[in-house]
N, C-alpha and C. Protein backbone atom coordinates (compact mmCIF):
# COMPACT_ATOMS: atom_id res chain seq x y z
N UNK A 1 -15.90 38.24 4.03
CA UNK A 1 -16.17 37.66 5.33
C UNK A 1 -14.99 36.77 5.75
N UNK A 2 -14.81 36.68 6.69
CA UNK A 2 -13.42 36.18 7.67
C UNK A 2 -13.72 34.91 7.54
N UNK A 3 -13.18 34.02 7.29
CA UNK A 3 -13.70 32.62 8.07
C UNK A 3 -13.29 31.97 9.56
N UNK A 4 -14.32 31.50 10.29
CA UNK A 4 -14.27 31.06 11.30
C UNK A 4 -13.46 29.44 10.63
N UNK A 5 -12.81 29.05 11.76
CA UNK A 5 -12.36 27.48 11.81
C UNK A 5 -13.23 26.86 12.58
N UNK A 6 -13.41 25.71 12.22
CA UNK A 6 -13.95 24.56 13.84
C UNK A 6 -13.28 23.31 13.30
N UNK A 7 -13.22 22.69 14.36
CA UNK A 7 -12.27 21.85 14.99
C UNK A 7 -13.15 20.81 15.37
N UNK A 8 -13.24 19.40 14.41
CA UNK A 8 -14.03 18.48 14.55
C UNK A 8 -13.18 17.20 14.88
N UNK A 9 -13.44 16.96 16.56
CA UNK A 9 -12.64 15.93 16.91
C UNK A 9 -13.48 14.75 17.05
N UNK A 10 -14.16 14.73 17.02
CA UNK A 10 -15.14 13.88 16.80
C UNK A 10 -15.34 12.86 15.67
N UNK A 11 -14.90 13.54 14.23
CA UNK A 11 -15.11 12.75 13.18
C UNK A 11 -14.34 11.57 13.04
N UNK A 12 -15.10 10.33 12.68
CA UNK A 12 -14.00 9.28 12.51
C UNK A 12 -14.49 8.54 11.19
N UNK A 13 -15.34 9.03 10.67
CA UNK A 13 -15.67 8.61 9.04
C UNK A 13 -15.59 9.80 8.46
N UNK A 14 -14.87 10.05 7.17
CA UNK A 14 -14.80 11.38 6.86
C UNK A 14 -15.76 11.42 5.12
N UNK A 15 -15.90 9.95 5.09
CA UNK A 15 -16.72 9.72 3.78
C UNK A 15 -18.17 10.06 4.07
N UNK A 16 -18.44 9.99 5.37
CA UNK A 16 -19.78 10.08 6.41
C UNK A 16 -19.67 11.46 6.18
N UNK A 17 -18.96 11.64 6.86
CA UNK A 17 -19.17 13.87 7.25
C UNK A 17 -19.31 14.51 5.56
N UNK A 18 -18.97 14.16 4.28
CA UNK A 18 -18.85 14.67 3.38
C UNK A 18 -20.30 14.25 2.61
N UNK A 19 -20.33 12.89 2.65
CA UNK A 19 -22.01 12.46 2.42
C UNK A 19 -23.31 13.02 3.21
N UNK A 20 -22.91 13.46 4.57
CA UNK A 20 -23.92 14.28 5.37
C UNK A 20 -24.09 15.95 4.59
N UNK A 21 -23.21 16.57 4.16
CA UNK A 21 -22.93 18.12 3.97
C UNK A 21 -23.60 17.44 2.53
N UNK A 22 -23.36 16.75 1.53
CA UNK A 22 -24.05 16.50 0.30
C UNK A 22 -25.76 16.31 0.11
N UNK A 23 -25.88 15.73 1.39
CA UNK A 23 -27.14 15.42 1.46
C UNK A 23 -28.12 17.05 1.70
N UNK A 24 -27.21 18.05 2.49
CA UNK A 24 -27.94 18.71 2.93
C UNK A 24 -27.97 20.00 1.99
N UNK A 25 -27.47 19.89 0.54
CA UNK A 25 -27.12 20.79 -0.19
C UNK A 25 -25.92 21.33 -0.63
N UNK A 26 -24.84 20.85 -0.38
CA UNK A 26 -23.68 21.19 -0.64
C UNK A 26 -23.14 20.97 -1.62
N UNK A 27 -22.51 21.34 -2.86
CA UNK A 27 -21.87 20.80 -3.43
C UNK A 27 -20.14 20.52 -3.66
N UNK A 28 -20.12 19.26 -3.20
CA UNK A 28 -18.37 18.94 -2.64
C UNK A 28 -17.20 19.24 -3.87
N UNK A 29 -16.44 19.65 -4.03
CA UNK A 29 -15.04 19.64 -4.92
C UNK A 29 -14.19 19.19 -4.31
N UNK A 30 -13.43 18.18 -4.94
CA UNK A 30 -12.15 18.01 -4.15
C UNK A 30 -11.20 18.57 -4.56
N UNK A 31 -10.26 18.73 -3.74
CA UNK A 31 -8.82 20.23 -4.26
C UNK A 31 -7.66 19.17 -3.50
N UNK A 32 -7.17 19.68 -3.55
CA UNK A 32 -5.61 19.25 -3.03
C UNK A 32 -5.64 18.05 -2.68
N UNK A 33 -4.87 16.99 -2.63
CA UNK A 33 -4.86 15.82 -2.15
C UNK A 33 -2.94 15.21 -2.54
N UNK A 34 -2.64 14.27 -1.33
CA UNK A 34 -1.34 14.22 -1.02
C UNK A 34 -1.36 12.76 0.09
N UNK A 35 -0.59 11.97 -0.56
CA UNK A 35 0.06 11.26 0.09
C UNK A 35 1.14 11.11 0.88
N UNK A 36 1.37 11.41 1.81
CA UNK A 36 2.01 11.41 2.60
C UNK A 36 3.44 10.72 3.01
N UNK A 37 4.11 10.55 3.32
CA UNK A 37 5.89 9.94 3.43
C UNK A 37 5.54 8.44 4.39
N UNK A 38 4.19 9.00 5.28
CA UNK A 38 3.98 7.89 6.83
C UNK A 38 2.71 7.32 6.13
N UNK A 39 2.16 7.62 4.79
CA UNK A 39 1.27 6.77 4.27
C UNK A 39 -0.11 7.18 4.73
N UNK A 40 -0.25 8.40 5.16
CA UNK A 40 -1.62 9.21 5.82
C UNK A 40 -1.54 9.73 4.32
N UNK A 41 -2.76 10.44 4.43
CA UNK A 41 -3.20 11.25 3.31
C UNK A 41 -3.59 12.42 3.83
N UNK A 42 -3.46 13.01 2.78
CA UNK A 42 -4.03 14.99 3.04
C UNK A 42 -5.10 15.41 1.96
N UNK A 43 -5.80 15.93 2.25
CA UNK A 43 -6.79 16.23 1.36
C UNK A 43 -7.46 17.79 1.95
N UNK A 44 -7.88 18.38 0.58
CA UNK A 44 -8.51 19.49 0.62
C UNK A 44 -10.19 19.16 0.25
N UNK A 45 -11.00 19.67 0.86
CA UNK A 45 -12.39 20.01 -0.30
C UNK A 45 -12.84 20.85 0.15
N UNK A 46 -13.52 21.60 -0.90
CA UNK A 46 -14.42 22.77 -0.96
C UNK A 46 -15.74 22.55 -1.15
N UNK A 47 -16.85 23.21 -0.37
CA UNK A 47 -18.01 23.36 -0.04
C UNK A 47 -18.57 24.08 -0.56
N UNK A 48 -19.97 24.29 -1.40
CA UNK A 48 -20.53 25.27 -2.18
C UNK A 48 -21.97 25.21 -2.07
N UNK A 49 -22.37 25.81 -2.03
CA UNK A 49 -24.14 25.67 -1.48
C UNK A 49 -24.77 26.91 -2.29
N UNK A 50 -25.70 26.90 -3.71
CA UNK A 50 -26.57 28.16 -4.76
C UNK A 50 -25.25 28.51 -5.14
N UNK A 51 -24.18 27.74 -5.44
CA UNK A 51 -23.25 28.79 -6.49
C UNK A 51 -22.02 29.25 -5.42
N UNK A 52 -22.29 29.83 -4.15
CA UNK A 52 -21.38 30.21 -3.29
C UNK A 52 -20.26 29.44 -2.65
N UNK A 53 -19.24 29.72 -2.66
CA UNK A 53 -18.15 29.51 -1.71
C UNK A 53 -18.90 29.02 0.12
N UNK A 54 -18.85 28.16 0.45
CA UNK A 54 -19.54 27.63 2.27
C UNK A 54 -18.40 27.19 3.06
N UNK A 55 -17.92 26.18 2.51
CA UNK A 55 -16.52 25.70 3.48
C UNK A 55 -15.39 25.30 2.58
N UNK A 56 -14.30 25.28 3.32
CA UNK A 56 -13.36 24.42 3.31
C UNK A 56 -12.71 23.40 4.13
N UNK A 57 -12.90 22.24 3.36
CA UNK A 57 -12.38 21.15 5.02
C UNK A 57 -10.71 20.74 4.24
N UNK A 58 -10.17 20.65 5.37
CA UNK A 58 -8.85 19.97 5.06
C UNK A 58 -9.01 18.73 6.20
N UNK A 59 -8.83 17.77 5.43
CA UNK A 59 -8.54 16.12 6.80
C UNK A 59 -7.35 15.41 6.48
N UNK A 60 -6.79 14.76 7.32
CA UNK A 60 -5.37 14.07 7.44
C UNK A 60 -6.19 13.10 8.10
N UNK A 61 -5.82 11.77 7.43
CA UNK A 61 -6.40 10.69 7.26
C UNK A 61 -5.44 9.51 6.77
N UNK A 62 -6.15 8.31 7.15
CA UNK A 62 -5.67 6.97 6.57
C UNK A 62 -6.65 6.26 5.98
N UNK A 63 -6.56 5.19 4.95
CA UNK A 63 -7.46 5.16 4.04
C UNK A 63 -6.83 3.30 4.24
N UNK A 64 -8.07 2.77 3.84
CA UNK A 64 -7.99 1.29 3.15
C UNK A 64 -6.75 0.78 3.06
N UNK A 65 -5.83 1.79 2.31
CA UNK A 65 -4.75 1.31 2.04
C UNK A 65 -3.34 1.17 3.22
N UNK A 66 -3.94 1.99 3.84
CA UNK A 66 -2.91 1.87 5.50
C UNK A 66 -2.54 0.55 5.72
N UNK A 67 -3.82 -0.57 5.42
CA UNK A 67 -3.46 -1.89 5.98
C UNK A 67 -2.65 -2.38 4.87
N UNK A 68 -2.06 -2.20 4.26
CA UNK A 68 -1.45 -2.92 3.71
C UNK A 68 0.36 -2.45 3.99
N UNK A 69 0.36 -1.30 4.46
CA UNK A 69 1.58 -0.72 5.38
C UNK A 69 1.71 -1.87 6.86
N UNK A 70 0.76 -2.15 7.32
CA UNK A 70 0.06 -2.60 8.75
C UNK A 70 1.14 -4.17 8.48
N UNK A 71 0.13 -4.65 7.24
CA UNK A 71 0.54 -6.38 6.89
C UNK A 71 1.59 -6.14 6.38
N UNK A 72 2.24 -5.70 5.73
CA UNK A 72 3.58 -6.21 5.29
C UNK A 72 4.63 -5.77 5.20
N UNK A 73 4.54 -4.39 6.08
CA UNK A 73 5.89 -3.38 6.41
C UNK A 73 7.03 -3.45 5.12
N UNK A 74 6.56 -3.66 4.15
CA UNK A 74 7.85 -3.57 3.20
C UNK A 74 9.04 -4.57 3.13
N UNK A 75 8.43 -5.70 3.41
CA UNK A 75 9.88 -6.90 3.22
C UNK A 75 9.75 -6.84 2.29
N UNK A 76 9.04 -6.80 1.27
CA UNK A 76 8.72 -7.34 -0.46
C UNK A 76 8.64 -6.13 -1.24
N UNK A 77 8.53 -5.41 -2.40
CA UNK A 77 8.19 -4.49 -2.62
C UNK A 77 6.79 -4.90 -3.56
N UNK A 78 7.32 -6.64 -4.44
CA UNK A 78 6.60 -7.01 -4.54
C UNK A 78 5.21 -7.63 -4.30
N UNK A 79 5.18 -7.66 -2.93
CA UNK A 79 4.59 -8.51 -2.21
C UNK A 79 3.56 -7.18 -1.71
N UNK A 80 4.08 -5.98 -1.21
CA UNK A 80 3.42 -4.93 -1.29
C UNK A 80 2.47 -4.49 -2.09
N UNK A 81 3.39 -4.28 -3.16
CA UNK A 81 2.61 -3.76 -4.70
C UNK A 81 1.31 -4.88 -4.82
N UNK A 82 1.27 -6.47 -4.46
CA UNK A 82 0.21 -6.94 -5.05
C UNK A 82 -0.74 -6.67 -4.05
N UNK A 83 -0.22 -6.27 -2.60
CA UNK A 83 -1.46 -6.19 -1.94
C UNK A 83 -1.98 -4.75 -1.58
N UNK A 84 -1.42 -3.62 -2.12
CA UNK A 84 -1.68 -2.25 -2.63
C UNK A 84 -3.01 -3.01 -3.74
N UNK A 85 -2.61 -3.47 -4.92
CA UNK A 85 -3.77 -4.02 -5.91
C UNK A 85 -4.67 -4.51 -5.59
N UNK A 86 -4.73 -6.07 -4.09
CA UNK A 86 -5.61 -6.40 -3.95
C UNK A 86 -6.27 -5.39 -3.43
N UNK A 87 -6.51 -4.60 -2.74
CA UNK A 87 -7.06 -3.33 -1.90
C UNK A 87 -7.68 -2.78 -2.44
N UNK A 88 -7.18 -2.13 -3.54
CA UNK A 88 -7.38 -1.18 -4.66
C UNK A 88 -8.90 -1.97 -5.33
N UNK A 89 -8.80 -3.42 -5.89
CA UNK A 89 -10.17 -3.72 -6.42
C UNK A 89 -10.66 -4.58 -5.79
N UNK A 90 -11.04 -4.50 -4.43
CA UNK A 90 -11.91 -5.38 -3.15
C UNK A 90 -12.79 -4.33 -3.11
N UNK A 91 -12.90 -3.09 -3.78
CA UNK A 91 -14.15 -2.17 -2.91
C UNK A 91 -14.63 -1.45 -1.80
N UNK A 92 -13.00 -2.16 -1.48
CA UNK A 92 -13.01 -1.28 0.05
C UNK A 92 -12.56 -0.25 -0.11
N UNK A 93 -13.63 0.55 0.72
CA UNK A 93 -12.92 2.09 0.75
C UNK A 93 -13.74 2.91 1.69
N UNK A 94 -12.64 3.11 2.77
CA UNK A 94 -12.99 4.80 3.83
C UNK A 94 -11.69 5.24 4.04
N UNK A 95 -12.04 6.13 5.01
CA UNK A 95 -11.52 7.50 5.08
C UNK A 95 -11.36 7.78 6.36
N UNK A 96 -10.64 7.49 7.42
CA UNK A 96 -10.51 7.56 8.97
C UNK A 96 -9.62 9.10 9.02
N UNK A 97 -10.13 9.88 9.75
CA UNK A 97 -9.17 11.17 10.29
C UNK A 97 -8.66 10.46 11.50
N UNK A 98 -7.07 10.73 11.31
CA UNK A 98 -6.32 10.66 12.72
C UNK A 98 -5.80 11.92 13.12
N UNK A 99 -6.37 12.87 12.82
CA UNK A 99 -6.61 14.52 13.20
C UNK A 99 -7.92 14.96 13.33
N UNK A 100 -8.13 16.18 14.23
CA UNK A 100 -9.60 16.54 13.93
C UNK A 100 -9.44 17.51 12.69
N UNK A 101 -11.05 16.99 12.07
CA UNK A 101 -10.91 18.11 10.73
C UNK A 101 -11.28 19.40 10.77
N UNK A 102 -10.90 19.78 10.41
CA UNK A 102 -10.77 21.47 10.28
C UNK A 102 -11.31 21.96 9.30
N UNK A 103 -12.67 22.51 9.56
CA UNK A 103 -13.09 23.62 8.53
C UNK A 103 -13.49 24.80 8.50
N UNK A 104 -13.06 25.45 7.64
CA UNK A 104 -13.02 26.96 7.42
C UNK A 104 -14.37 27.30 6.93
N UNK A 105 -15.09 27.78 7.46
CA UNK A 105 -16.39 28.06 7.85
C UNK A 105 -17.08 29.61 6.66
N UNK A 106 -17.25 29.84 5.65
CA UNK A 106 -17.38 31.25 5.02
C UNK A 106 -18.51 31.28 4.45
N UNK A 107 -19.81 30.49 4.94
CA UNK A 107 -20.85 30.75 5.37
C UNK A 107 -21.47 29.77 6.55
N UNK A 108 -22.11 30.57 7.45
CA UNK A 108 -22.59 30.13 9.23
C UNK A 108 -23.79 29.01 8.65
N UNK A 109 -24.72 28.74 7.56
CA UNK A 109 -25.51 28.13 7.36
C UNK A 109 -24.52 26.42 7.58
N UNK A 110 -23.41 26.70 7.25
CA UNK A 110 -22.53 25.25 7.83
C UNK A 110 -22.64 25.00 8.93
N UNK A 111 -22.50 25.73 10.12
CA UNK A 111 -22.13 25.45 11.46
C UNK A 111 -23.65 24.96 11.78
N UNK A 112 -25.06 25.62 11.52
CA UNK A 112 -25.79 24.65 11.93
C UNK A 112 -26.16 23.66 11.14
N UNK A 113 -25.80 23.26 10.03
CA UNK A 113 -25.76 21.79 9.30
C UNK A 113 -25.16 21.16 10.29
N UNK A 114 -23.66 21.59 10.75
CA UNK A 114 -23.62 20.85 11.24
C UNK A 114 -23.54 20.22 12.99
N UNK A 115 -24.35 21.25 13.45
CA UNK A 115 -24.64 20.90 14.46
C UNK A 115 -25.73 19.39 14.93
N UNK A 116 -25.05 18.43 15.42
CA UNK A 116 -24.98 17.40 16.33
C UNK A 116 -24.86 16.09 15.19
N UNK A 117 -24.00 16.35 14.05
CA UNK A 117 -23.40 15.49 13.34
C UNK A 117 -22.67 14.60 14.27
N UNK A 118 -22.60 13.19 14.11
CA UNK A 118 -21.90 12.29 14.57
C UNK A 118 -21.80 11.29 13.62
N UNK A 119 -20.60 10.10 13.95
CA UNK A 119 -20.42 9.11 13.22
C UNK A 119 -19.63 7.92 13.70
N UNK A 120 -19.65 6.84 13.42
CA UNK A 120 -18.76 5.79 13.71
C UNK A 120 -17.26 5.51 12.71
N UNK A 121 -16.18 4.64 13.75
CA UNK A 121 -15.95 4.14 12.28
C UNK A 121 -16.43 3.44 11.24
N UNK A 122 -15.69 3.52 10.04
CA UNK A 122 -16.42 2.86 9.01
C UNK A 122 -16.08 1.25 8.63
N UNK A 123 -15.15 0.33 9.83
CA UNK A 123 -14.46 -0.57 9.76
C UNK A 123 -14.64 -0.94 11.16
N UNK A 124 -14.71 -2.06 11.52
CA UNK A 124 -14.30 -2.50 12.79
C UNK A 124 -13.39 -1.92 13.71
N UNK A 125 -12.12 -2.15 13.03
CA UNK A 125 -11.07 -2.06 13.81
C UNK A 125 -10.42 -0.76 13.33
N UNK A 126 -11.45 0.11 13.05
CA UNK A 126 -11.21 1.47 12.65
C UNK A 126 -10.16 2.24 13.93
N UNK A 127 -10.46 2.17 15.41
CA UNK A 127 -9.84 2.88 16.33
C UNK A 127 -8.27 2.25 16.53
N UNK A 128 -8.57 1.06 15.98
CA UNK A 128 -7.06 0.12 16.53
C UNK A 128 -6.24 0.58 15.67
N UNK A 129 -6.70 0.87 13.95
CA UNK A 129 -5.88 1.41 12.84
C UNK A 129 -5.80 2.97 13.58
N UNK A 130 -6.23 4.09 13.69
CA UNK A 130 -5.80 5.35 14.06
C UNK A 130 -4.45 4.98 14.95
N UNK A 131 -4.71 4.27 16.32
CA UNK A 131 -3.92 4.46 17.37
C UNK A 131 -2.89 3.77 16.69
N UNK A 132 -2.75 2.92 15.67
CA UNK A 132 -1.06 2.21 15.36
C UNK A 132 -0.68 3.39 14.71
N UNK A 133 -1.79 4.11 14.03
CA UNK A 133 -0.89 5.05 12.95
C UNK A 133 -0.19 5.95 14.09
N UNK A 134 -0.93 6.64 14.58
CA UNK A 134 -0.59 7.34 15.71
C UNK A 134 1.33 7.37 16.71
N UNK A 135 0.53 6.01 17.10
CA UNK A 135 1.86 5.34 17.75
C UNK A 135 3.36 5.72 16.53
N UNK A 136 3.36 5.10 15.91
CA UNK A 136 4.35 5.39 14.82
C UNK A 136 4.29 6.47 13.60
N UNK A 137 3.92 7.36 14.33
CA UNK A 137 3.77 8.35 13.35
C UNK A 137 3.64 9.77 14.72
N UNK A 138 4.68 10.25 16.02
CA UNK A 138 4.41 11.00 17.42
C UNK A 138 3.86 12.24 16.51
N UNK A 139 4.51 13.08 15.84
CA UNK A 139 4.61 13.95 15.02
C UNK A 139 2.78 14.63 14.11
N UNK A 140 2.33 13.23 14.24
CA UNK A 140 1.30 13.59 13.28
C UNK A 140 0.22 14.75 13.30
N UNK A 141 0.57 15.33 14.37
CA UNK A 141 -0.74 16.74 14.83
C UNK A 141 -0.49 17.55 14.12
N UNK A 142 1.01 17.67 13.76
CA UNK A 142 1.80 19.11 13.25
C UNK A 142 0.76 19.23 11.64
N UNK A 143 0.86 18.09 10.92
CA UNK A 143 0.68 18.07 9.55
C UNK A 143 -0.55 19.10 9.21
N UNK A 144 -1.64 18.75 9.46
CA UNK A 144 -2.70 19.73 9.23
C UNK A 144 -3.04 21.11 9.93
N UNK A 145 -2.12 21.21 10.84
CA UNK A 145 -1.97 22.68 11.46
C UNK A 145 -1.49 23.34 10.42
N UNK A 146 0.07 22.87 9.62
CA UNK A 146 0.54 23.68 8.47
C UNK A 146 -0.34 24.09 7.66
N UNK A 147 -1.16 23.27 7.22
CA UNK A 147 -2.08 23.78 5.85
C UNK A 147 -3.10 24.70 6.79
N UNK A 148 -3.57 24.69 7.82
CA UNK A 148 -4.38 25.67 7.81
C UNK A 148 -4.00 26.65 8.21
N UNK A 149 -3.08 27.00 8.76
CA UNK A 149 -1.89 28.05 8.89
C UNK A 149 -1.75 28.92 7.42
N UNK A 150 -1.87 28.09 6.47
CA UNK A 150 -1.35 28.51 5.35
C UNK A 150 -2.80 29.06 4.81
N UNK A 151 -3.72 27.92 4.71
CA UNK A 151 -5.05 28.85 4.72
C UNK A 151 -5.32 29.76 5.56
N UNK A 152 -4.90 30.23 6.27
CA UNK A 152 -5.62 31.71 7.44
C UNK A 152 -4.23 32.57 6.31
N UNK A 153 -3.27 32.38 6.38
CA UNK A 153 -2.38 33.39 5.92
C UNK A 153 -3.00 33.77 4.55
N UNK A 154 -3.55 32.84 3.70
CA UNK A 154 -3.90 33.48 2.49
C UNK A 154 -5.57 34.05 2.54
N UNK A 155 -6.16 33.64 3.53
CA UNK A 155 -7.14 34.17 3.67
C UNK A 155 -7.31 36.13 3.61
């Protein structure tokens, strides 16, 4: 079976959209994952529902740790590194797409899971973090087109 794509512009918690598909039977794997040069992240996961292959999502995202790119642009490396650490064990942790996510659809029982899924951010100032990344980062649409480019080609 072919897989369909859809194109979720909507999502702005991606820990949300993956806890929703869990809840409803899915079982999540994570695959590929990549940090990025602009400090976004890339990530793969795979979807499985009785044993079968269901989706694949790929999201390009910024995480918790963005703010610490935000606060201290690198005067320090030190000064970085400790607040990479503080981050790391404060407990904070989401997952903002500053792309829509894209998933490869290879069974339809997904598309109505997920029909009229919605979500907030998972932070306050969740929209203000996308649009800085954004701003300094013009380029950023291209990134997850490649990988799914690359997924349809190996499809």
């Amino acid at each position: 079976m072919a897989a369909t794509i859809l194109e979720l512009e909507s999502v702005k918690n991606l820990d949300s959209l993956l806890g929703s598909l869990s809840s409803k039977g899915y079982r999540i794997e994570v695959g590929p994952h990549a940090v990025m040069e602009d400090h976004s992240e890339v990530a793969v996961f795979k979807g499985f529902k009785d044993g079968k292959p269901a989706f694949i999502i790929i999201a390009h995202y910024i995480s918790q740790y963005y703010r610490a790119v935000l606060s201290n642009g690198y005067k320090e490396d030190q000064a970085f590194l400790e607040e990479l650490l503080r981050i790391k064990y404060s407990g904070e942790k989401w997952s903002i797409p500053v792309n829509p996510v894209f998933i490869a659809v290879l069974d339809e029982g997904v598309t109505r899971d997920l029909e009229g899924y919605s979500d907030d951010y998972p932070v306050s100032d969740g929209g203000l973090l996308v649009e800085k990344y954004r701003e300094s980062n013009p380029s950023y649409k291209e990134i997850p087109r490649i990988i799914v480019a690359r997924l349809l080609d190996e499809a």
